[in-house]
Protein backbone atom coordinates (compact mmCIF):
# COMPACT_ATOMS: atom_id res chain seq x y z
CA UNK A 1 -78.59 21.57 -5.61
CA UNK A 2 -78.45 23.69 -2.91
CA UNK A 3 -76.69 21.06 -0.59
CA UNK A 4 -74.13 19.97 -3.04
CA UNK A 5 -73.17 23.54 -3.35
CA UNK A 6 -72.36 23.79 0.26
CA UNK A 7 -71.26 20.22 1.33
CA UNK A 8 -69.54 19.21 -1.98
CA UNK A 9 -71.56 16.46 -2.16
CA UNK A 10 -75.10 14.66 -1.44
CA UNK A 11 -75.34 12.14 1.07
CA UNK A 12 -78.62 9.36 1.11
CA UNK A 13 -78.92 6.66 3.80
CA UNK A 14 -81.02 3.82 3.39
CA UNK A 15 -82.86 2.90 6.11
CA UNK A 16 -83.73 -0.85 5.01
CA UNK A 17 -79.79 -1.84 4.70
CA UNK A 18 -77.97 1.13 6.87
CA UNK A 19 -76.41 1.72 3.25
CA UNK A 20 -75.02 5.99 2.96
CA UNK A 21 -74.63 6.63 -0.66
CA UNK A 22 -72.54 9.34 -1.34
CA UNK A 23 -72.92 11.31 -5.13
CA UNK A 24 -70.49 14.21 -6.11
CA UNK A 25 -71.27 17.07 -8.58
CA UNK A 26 -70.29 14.81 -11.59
CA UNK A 27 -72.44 11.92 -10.24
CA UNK A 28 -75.56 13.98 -10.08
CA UNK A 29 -75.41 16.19 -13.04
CA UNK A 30 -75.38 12.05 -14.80
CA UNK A 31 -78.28 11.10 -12.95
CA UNK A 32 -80.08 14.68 -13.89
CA UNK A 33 -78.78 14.12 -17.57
CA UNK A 34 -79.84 10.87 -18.03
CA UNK A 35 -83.20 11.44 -16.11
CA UNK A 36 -84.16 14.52 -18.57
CA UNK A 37 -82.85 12.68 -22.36
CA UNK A 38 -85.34 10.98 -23.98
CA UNK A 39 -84.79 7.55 -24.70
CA UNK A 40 -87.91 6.60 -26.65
CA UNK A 41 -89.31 4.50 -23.79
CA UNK A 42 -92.27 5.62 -21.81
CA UNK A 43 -91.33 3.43 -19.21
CA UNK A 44 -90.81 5.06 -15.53
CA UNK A 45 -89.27 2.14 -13.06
């Protein structure tokens, strides 16, 4: 969290299709909040 608190946002490139994917704080508190709920399925992929 440390680099969204000083760029504003965090910033992934994909080597395979030269993609950037850019995620802001609301983005990545979702992914965080959705990664730490349990949804009943022991699935991981």
């Amino acid at each position: 969290m440390d680099i969204l608190a000083q760029d504003g946002e965090v910033a992934l490139h994909c080597d395979y299709c030269g993609t950037t994917y850019a995620f802001d704080e609301p983005e990545i508190k979702a992914i965080f909040a959705d990664a730490q709920s349990p949804s009943g399925d022991n699935t991981v992929h």
